[in-house]
C-alpha atoms as a PDB file:
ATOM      1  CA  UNK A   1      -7.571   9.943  -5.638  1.00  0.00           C
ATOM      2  CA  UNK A   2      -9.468   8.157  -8.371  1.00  0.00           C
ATOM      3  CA  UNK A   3      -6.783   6.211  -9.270  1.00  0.00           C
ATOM      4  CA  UNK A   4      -6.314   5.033  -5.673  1.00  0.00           C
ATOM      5  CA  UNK A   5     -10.420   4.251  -6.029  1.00  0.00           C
ATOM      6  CA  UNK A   6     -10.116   2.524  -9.112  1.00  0.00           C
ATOM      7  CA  UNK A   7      -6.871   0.365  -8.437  1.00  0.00           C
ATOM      8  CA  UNK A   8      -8.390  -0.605  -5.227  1.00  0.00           C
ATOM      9  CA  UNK A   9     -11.636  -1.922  -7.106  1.00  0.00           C
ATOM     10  CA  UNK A  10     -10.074  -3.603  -9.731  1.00  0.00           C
ATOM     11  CA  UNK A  11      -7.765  -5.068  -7.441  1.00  0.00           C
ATOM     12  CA  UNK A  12     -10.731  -6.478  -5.213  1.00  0.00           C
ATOM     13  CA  UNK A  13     -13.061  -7.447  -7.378  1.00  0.00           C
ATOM     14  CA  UNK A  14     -10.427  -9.672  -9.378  1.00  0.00           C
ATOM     15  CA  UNK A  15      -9.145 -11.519  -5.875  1.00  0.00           C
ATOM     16  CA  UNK A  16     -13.006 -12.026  -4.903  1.00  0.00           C
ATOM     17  CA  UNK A  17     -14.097 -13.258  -8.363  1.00  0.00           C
ATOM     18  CA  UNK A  18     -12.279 -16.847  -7.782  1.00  0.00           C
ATOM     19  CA  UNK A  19     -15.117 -19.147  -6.269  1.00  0.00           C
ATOM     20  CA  UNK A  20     -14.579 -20.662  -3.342  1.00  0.00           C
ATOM     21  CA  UNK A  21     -16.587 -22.394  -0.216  1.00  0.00           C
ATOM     22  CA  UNK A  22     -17.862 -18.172   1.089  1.00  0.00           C
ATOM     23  CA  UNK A  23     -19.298 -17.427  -2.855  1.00  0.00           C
ATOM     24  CA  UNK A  24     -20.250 -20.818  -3.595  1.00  0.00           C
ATOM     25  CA  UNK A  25     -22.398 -20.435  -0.022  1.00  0.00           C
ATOM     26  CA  UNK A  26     -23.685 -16.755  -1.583  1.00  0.00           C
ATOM     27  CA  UNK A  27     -24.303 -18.031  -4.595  1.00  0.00           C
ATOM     28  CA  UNK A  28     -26.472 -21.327  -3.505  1.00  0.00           C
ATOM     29  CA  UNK A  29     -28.439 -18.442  -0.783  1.00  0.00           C
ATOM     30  CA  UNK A  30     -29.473 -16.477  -4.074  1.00  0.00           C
ATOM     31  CA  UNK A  31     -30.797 -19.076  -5.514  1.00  0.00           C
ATOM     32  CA  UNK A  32     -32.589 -20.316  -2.567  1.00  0.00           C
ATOM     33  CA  UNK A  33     -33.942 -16.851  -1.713  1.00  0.00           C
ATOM     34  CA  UNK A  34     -32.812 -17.461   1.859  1.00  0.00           C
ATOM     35  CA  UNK A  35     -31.698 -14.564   3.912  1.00  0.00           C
ATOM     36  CA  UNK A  36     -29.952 -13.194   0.389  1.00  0.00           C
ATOM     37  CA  UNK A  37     -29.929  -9.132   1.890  1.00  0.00           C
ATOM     38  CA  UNK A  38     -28.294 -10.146   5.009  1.00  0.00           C
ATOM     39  CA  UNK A  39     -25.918 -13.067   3.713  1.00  0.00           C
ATOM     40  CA  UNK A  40     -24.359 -10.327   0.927  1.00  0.00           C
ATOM     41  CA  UNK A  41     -24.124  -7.516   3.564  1.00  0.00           C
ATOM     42  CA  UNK A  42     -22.414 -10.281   5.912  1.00  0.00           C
ATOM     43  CA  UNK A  43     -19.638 -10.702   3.539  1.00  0.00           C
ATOM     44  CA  UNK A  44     -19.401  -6.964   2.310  1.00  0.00           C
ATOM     45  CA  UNK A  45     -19.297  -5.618   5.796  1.00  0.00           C
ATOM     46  CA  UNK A  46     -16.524  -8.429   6.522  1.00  0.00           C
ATOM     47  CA  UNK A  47     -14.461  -7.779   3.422  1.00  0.00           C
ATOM     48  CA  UNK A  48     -14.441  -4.138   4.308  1.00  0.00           C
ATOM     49  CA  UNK A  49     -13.579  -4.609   7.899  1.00  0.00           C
ATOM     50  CA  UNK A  50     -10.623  -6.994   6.907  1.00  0.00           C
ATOM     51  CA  UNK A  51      -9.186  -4.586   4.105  1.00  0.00           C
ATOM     52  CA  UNK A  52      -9.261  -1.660   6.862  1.00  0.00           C
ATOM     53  CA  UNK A  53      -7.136  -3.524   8.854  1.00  0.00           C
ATOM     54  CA  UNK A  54      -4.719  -4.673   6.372  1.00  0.00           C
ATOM     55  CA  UNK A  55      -4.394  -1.140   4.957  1.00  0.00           C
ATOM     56  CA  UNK A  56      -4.269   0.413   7.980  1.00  0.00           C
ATOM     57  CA  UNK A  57      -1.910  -2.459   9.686  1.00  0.00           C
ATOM     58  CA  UNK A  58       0.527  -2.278   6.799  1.00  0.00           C
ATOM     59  CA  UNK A  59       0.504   1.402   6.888  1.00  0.00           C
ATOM     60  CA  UNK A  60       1.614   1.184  10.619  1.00  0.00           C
ATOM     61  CA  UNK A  61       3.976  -1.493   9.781  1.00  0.00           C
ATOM     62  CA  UNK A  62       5.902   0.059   7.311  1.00  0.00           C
ATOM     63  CA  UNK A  63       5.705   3.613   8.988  1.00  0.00           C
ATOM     64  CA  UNK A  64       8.231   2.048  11.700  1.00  0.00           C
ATOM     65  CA  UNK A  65      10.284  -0.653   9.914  1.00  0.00           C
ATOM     66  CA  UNK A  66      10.022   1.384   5.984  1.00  0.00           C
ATOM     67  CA  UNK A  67      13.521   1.543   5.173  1.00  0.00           C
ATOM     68  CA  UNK A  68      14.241  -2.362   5.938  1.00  0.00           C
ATOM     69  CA  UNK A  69      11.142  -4.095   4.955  1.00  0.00           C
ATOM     70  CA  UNK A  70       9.524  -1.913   2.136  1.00  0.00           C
ATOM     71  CA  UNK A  71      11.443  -2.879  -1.211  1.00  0.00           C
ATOM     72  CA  UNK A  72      11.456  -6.181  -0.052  1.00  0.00           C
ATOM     73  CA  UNK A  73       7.661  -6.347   0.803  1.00  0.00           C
ATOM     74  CA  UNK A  74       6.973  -4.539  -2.346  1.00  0.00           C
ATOM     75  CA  UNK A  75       8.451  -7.083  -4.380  1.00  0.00           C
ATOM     76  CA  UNK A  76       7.228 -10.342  -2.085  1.00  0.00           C
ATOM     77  CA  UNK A  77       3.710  -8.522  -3.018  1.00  0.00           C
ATOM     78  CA  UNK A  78       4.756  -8.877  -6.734  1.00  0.00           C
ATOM     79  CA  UNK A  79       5.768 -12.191  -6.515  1.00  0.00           C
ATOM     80  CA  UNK A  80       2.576 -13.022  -4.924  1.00  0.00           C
ATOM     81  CA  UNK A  81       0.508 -11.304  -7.652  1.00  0.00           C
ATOM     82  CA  UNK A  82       2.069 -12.833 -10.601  1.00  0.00           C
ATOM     83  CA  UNK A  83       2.096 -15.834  -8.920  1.00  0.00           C
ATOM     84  CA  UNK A  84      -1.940 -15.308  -8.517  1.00  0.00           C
ATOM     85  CA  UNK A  85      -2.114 -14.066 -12.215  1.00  0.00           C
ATOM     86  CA  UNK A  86       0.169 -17.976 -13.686  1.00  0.00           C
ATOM     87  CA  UNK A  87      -2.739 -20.104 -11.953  1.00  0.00           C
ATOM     88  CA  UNK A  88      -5.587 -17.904 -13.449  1.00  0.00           C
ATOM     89  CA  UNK A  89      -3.781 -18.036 -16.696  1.00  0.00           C
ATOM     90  CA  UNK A  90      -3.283 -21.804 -15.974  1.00  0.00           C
ATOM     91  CA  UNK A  91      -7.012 -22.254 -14.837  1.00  0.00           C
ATOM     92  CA  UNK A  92      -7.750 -19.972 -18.379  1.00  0.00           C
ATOM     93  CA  UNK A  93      -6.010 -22.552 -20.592  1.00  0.00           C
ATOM     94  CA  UNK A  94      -6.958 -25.842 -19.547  1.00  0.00           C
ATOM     95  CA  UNK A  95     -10.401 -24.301 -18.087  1.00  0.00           C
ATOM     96  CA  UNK A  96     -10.764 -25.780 -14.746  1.00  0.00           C
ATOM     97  CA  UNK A  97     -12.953 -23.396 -12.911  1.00  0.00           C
ATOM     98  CA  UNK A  98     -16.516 -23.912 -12.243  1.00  0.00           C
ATOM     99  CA  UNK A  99     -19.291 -22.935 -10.858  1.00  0.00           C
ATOM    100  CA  UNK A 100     -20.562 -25.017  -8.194  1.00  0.00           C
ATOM    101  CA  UNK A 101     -23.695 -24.111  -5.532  1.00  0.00           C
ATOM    102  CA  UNK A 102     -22.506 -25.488  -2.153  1.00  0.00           C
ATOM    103  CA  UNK A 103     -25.427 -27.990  -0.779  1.00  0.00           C
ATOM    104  CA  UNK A 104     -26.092 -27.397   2.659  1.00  0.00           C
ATOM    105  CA  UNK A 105     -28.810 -28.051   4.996  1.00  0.00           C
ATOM    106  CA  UNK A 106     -28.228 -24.174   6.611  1.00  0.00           C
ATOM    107  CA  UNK A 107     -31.899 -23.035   6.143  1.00  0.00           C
ATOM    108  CA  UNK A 108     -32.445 -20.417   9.532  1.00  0.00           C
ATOM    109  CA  UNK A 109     -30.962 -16.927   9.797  1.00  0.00           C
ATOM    110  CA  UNK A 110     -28.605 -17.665  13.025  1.00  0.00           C
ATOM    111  CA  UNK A 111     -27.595 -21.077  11.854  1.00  0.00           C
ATOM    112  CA  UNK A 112     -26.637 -19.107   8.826  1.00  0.00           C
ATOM    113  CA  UNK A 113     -24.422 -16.484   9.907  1.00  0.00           C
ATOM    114  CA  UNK A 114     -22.767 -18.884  12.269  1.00  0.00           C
ATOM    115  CA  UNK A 115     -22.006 -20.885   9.233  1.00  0.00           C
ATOM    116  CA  UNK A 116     -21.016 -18.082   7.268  1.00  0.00           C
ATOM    117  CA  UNK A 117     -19.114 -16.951   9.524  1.00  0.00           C
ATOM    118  CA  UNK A 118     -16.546 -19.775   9.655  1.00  0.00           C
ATOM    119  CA  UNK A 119     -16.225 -19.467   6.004  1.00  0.00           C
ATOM    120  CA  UNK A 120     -15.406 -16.353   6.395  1.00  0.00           C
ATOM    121  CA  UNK A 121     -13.181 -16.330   8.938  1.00  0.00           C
ATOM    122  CA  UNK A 122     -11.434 -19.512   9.333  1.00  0.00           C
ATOM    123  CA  UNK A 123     -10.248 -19.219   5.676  1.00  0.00           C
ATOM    124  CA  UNK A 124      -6.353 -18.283   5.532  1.00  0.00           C
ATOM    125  CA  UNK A 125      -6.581 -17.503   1.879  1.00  0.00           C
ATOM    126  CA  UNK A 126      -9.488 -14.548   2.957  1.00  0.00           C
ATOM    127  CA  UNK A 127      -6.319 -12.904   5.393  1.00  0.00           C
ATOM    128  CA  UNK A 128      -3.749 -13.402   2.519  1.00  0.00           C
ATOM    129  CA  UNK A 129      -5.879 -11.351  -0.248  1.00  0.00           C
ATOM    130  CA  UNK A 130      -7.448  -8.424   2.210  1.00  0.00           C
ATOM    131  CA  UNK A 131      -4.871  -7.928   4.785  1.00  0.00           C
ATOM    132  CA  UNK A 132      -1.916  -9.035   3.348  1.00  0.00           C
ATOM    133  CA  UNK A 133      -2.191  -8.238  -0.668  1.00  0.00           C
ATOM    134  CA  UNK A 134      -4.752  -5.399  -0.712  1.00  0.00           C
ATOM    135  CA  UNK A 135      -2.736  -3.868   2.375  1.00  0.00           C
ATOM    136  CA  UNK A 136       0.705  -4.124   0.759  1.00  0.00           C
ATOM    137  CA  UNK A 137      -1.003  -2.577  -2.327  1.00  0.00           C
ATOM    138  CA  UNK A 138      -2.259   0.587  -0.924  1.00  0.00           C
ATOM    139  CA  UNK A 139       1.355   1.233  -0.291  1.00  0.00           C
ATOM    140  CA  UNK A 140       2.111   2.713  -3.390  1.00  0.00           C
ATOM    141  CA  UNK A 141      -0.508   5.726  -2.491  1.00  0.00           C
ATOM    142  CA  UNK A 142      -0.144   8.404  -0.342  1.00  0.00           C
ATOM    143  CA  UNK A 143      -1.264   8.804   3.298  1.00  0.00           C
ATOM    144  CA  UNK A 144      -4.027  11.090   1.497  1.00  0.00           C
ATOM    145  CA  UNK A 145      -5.693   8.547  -0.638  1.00  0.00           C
ATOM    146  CA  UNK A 146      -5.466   5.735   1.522  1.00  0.00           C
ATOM    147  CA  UNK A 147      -8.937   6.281   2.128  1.00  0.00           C
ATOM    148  CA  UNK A 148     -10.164   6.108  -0.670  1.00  0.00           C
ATOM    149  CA  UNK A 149      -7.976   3.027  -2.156  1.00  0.00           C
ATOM    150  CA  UNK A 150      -9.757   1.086   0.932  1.00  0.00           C
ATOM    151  CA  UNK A 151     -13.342   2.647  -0.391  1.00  0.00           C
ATOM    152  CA  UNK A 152     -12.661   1.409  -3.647  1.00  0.00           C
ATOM    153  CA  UNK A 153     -11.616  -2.068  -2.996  1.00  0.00           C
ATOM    154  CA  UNK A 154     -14.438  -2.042  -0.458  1.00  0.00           C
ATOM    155  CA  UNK A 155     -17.005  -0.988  -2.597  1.00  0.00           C
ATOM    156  CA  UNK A 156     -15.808  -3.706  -5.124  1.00  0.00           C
ATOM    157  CA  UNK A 157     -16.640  -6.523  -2.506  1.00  0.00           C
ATOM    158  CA  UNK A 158     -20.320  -4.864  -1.856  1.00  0.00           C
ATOM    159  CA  UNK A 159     -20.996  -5.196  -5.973  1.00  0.00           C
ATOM    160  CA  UNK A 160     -19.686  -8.415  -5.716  1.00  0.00           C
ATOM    161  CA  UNK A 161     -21.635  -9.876  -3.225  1.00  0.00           C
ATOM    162  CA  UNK A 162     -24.989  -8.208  -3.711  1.00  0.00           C
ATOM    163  CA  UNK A 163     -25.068  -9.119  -7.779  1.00  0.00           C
ATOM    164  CA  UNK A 164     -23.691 -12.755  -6.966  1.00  0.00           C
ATOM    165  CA  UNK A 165     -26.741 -12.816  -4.168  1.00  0.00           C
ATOM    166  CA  UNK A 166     -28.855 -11.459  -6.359  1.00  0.00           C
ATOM    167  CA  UNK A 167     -28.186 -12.011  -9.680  1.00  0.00           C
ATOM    168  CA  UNK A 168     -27.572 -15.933  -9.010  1.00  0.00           C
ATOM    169  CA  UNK A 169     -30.668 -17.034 -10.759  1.00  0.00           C
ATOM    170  CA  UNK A 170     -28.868 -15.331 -14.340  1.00  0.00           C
ATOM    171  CA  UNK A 171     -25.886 -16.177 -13.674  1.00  0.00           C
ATOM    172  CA  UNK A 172     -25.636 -19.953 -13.014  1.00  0.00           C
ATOM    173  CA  UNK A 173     -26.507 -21.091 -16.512  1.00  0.00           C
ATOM    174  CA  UNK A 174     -23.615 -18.437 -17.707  1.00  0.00           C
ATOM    175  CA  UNK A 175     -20.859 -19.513 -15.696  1.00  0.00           C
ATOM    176  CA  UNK A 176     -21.464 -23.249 -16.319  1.00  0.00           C
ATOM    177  CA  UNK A 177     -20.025 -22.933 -19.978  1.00  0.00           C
ATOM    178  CA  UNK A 178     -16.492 -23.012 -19.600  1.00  0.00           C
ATOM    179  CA  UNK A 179     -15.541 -20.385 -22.133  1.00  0.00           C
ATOM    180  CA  UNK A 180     -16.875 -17.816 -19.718  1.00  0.00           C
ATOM    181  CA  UNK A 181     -14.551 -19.057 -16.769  1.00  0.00           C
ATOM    182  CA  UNK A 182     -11.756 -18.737 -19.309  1.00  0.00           C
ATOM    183  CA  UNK A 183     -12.565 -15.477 -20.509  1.00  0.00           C
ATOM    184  CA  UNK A 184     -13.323 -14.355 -16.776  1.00  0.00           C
ATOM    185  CA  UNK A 185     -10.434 -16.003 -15.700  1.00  0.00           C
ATOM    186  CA  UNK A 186      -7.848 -14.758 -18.550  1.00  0.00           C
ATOM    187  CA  UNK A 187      -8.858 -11.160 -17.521  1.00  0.00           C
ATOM    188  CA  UNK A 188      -7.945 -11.679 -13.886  1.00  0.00           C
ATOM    189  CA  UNK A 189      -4.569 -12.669 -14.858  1.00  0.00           C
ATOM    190  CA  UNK A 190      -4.081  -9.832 -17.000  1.00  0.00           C
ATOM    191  CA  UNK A 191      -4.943  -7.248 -14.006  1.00  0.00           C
ATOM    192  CA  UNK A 192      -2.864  -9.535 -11.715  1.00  0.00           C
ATOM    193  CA  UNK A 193       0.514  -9.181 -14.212  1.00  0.00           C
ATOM    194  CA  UNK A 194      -0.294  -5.646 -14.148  1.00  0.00           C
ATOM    195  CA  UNK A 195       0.035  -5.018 -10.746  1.00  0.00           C
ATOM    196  CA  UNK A 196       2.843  -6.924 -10.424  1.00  0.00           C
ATOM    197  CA  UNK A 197       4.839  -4.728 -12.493  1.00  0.00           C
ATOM    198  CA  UNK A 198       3.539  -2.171 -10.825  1.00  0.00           C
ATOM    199  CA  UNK A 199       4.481  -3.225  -7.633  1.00  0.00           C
ATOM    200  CA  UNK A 200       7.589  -4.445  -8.513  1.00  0.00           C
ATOM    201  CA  UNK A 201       8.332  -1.280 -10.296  1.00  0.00           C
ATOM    202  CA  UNK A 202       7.685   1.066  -6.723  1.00  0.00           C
ATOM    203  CA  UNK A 203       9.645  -1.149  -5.105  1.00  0.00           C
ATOM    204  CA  UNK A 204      13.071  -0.633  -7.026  1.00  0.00           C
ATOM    205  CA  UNK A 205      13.468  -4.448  -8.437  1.00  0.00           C
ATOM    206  CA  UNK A 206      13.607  -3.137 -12.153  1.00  0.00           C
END
């Protein structure tokens, strides 16, 4: 069970840590001070909600169709994952992330949510990493520590969000050196070749 826990935090917390439009919003919130609690429990609430499904859909999925679609899921998920971990490794060479606060003239709560909301859930790449990675993932557990692969990875997305929300005043200046994105991003690419094998490995390609 704690390996199910720990594989599904690692595993989150590495797909959430790219920034995009949804953190770069968090991020410019936190150091606005505008509506931080609520903005970070938006996107940890949604996270969690989408990674239910995708375990849980998956599960379902593969309980009917296992014997034609599993090896070959468990090695598109593989494919997937290394293909995640070249363009961190990519972005860790020639060290093109940043760290950019999104400008926006969002300021009141509703307005807010409505606008997070669309970042959240008009973004294919959000569906791809919580339904369709996380949930092919949880596939090398056991019925019994589903649960707790979902807690983990869930968990992993309300650390995220609450120290990016709250923690964005400390670590702006940080992530604007690019050594850091390198180092961060270096690290993600190592869990994502990991997990490839892994995956790879349960389903039966070497």
């Amino acid at each position: 069970m704690l390996s199910a826990v720990l594989t599904g935090f690692v595993l989150g917390f590495s797909l959430i840590l790219a920034i995009g439009a949804q953190n770069s919003f968090v991020l410019r919130q936190g150091l606005m001070g505008r509506h931080v609690f609520i903005v970070a429990l938006f996107c940890s609430l949604s996270d969690a909600l989408l990674i239910s499904i995708g375990v849980a859909g998956i599960s379902i999925f593969l309980n009917n169709y296992i014997d034609l679609v599993s090896d070959w899921l468990f090695g598109i998920s593989a494919i997937w994952l290394a293909g995640y971990g070249l363009l961190r490794l990519r972005d860790a060479v020639i060290g093109k992330s940043v760290l950019i606060a999104e400008n926006s003239s969002v300021n009141g709560l509703v307005s807010t949510l409505s606008f997070l909301s669309v970042l959240t859930f008009a973004n294919p790449h959000v569906y791809l990493d919580t339904v369709v990675l996380i949930g092919s993932v949880s596939q090398q557990f056991p019925d019994n520590t589903k649960l707790a692969y979902v807690l983990g990875a869930s968990i992993a997305s309300f650390v995220f969000f609450f120290s990016l929300a709250y923690g964005a005043k400390f670590l702006s200046p940080i992530m604007q050196r690019p050594i850091a994105w390198q180092l961060l991003d270096s690290f993600i690419a190592f869990v994502m070749f990991t997990l490839a094998i892994k995956m790879a490995q349960a389903g039966g390609w070497f």
